[in-house]
PDB file of N, CA and C in Angstrom:
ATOM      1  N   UNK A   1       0.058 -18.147 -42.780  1.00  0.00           N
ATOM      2  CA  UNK A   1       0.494 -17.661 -41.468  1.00  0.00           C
ATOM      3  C   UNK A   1      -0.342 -18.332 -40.379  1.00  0.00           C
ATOM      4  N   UNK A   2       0.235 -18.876 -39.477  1.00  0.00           N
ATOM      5  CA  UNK A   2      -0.224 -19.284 -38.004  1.00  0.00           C
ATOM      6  C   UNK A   2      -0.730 -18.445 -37.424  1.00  0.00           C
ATOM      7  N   UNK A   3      -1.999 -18.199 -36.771  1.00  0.00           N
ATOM      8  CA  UNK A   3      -2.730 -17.382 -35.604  1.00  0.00           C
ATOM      9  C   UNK A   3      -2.697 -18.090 -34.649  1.00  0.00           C
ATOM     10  N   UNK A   4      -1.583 -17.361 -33.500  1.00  0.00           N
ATOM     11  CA  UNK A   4      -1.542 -18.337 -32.477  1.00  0.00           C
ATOM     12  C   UNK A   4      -2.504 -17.695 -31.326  1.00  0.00           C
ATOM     13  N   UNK A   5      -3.066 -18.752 -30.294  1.00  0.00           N
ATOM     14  CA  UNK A   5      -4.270 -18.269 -29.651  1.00  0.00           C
ATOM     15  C   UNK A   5      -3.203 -17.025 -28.747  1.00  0.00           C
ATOM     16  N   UNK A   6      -2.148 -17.528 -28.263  1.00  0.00           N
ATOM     17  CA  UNK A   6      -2.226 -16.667 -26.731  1.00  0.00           C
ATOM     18  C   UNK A   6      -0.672 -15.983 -27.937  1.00  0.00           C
ATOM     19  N   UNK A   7      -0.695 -14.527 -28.094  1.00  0.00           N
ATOM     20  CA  UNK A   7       0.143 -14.177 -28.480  1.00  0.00           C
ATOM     21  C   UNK A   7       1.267 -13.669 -27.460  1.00  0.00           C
ATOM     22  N   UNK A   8       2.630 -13.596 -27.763  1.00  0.00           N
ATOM     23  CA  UNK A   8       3.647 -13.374 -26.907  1.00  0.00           C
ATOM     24  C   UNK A   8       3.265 -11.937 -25.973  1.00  0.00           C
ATOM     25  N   UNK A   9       2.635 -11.046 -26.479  1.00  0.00           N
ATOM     26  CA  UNK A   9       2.125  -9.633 -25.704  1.00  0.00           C
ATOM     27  C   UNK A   9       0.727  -9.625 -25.223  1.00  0.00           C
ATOM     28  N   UNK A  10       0.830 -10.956 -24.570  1.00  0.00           N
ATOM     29  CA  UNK A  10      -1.102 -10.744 -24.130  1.00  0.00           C
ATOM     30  C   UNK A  10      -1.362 -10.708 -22.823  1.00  0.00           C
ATOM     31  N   UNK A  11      -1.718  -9.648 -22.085  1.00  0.00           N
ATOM     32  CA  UNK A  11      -1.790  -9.557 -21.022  1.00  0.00           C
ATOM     33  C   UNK A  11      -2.244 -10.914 -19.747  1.00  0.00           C
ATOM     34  N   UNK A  12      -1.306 -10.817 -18.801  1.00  0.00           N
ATOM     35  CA  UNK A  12      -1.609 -11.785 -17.765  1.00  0.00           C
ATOM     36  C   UNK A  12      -3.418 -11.970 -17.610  1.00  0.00           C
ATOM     37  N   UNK A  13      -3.249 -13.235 -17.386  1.00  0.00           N
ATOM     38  CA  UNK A  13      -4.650 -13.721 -16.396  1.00  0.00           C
ATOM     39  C   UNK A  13      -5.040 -13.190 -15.187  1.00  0.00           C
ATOM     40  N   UNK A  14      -6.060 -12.622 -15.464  1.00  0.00           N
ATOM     41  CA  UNK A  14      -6.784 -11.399 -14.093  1.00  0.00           C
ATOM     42  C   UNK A  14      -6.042 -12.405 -12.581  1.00  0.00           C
ATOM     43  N   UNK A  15      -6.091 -13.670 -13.037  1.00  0.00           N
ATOM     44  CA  UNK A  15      -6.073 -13.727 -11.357  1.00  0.00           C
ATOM     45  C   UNK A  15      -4.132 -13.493 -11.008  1.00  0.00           C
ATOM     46  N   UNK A  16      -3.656 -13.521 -12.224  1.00  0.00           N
ATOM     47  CA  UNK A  16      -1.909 -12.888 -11.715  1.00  0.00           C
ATOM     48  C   UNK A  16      -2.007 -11.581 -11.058  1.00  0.00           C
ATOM     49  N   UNK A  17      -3.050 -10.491 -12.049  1.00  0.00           N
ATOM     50  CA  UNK A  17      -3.144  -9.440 -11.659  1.00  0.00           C
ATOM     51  C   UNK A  17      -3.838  -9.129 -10.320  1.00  0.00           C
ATOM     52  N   UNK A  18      -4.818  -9.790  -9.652  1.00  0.00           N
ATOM     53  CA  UNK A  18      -5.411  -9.681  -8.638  1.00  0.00           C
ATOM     54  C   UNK A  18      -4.125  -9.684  -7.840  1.00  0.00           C
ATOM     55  N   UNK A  19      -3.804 -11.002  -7.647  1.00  0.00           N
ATOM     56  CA  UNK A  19      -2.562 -11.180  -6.279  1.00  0.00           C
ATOM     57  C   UNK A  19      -1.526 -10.549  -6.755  1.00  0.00           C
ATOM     58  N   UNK A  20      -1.526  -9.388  -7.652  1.00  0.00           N
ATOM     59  CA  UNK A  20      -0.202  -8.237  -7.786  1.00  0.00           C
ATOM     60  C   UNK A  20      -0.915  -7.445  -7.237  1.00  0.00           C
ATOM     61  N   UNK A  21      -1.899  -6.939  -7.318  1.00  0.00           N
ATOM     62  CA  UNK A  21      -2.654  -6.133  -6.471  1.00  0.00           C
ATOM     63  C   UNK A  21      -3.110  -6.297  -5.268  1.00  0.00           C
ATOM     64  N   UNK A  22      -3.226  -7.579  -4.774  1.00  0.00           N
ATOM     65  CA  UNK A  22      -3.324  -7.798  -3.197  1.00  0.00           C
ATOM     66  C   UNK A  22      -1.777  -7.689  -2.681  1.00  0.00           C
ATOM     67  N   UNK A  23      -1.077  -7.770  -3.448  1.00  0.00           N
ATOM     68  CA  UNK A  23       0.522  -7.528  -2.051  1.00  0.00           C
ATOM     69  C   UNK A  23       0.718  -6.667  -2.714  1.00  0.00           C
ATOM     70  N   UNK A  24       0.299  -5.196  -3.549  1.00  0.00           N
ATOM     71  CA  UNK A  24       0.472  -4.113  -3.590  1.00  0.00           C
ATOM     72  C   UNK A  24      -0.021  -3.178  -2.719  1.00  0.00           C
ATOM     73  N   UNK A  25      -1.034  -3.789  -2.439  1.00  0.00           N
ATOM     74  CA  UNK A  25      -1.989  -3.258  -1.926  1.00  0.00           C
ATOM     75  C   UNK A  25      -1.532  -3.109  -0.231  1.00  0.00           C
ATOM     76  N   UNK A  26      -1.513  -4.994  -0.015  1.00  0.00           N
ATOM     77  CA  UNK A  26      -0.575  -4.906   1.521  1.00  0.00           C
ATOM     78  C   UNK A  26       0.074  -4.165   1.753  1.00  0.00           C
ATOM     79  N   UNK A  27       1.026  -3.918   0.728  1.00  0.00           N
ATOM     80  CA  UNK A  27       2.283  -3.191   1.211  1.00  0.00           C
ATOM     81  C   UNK A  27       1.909  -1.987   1.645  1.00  0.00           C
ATOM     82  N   UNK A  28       1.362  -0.911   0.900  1.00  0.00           N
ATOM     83  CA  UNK A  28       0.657   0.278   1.124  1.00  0.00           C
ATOM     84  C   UNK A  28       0.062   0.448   1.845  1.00  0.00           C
ATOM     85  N   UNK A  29      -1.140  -0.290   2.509  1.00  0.00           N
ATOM     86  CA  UNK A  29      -1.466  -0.585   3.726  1.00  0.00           C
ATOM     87  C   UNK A  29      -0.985  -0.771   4.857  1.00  0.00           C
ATOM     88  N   UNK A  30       0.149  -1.475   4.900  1.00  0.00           N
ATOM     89  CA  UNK A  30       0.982  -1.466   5.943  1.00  0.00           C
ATOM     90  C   UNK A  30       1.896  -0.220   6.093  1.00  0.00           C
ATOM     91  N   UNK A  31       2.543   0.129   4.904  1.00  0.00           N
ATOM     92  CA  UNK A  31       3.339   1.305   4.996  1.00  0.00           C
ATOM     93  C   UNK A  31       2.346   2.529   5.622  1.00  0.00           C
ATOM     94  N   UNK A  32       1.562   2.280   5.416  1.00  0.00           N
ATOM     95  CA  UNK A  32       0.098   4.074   5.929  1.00  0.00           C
ATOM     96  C   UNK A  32      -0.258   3.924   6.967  1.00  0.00           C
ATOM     97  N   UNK A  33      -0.289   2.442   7.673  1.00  0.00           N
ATOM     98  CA  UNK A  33      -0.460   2.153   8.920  1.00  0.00           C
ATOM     99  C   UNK A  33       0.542   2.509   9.905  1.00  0.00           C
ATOM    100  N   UNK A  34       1.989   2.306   9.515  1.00  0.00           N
ATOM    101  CA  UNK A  34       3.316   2.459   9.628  1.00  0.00           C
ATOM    102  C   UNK A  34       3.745   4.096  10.355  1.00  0.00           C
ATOM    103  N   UNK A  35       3.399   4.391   8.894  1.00  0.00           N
ATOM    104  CA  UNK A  35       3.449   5.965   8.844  1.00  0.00           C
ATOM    105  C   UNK A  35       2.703   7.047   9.971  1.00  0.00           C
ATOM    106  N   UNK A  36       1.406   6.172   9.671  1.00  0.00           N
ATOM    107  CA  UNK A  36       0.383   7.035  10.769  1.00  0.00           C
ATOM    108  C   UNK A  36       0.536   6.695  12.600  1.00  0.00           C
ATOM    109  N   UNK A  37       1.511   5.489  12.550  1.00  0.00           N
ATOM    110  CA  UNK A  37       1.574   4.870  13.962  1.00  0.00           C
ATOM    111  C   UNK A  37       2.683   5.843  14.605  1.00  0.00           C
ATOM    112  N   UNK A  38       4.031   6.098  13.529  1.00  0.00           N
ATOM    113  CA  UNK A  38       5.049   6.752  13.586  1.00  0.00           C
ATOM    114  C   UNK A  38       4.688   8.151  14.133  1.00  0.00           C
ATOM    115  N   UNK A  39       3.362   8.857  12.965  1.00  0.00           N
ATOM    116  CA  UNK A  39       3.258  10.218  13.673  1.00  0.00           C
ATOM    117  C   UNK A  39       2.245  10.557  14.580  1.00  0.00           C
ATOM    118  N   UNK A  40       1.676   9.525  15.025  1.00  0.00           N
ATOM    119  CA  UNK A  40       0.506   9.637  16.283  1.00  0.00           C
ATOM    120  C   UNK A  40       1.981   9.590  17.420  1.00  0.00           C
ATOM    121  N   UNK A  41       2.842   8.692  17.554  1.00  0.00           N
ATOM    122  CA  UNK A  41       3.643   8.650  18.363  1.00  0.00           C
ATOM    123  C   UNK A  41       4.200  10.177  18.392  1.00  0.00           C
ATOM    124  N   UNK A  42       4.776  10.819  17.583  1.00  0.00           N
ATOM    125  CA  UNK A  42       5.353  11.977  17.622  1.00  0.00           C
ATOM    126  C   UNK A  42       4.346  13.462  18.056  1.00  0.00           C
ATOM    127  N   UNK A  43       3.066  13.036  17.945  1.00  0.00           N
ATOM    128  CA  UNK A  43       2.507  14.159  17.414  1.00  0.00           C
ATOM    129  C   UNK A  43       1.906  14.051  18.571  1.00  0.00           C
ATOM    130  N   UNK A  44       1.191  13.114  19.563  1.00  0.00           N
ATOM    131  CA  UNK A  44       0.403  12.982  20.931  1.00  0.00           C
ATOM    132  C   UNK A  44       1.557  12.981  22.072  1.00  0.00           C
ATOM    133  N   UNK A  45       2.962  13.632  22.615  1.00  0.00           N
ATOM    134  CA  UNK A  45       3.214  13.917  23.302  1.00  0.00           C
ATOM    135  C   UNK A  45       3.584  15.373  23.413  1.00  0.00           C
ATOM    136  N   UNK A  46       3.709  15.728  21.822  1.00  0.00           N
ATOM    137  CA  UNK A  46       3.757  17.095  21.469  1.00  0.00           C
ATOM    138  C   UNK A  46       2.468  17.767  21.554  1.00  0.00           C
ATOM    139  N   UNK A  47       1.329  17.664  21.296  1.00  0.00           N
ATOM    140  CA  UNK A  47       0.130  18.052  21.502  1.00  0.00           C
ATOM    141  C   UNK A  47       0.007  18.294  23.574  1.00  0.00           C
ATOM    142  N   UNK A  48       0.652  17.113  24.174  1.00  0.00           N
ATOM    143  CA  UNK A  48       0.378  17.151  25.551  1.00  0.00           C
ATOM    144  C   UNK A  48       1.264  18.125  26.001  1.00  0.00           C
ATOM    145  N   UNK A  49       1.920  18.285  25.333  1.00  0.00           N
ATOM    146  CA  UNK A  49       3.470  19.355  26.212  1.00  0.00           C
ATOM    147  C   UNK A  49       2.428  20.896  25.617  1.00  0.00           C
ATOM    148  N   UNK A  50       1.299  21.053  24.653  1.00  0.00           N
ATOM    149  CA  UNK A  50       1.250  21.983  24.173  1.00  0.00           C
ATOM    150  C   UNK A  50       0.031  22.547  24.711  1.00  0.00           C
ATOM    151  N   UNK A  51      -0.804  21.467  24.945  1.00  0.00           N
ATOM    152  CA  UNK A  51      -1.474  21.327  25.812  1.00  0.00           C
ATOM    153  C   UNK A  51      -1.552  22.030  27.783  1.00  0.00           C
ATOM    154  N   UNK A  52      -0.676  21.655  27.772  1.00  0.00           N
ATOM    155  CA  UNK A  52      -0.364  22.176  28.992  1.00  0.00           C
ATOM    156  C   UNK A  52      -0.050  23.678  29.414  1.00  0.00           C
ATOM    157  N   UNK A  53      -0.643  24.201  30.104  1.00  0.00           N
ATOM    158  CA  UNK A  53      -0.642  25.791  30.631  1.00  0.00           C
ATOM    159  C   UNK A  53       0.878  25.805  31.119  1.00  0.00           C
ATOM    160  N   UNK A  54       1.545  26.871  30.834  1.00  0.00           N
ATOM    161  CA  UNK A  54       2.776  26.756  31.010  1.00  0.00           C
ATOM    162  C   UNK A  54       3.158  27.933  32.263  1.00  0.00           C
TER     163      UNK A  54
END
């Protein structure tokens, strides 16, 4: 029997996995940035209307 070095189920080379994890990472980052830009917008004119003595 042949022992072949790199068998068909052998996990990627760290550096595939790094840059799957750097634009995983982006993405998530951007999406939380996204997210949090979305509800500062919503949430700081509502705070000012609440803010205010009525």
């Amino acid at each position: 029997m042949v022992t072949r070095r790199n068998p068909p189920h052998a996990p990627p080379p760290a550096g595939d996995i790094l840059l799957l994890w750097k634009g995983i990472r982006g993405r998530i980052l951007e999406f939380v940035s996204d997210f949090v830009l979305r509800i500062s917008y919503f949430l700081f004119p509502a705070s000012l209307v609440l803010a205010m003595p009525v």
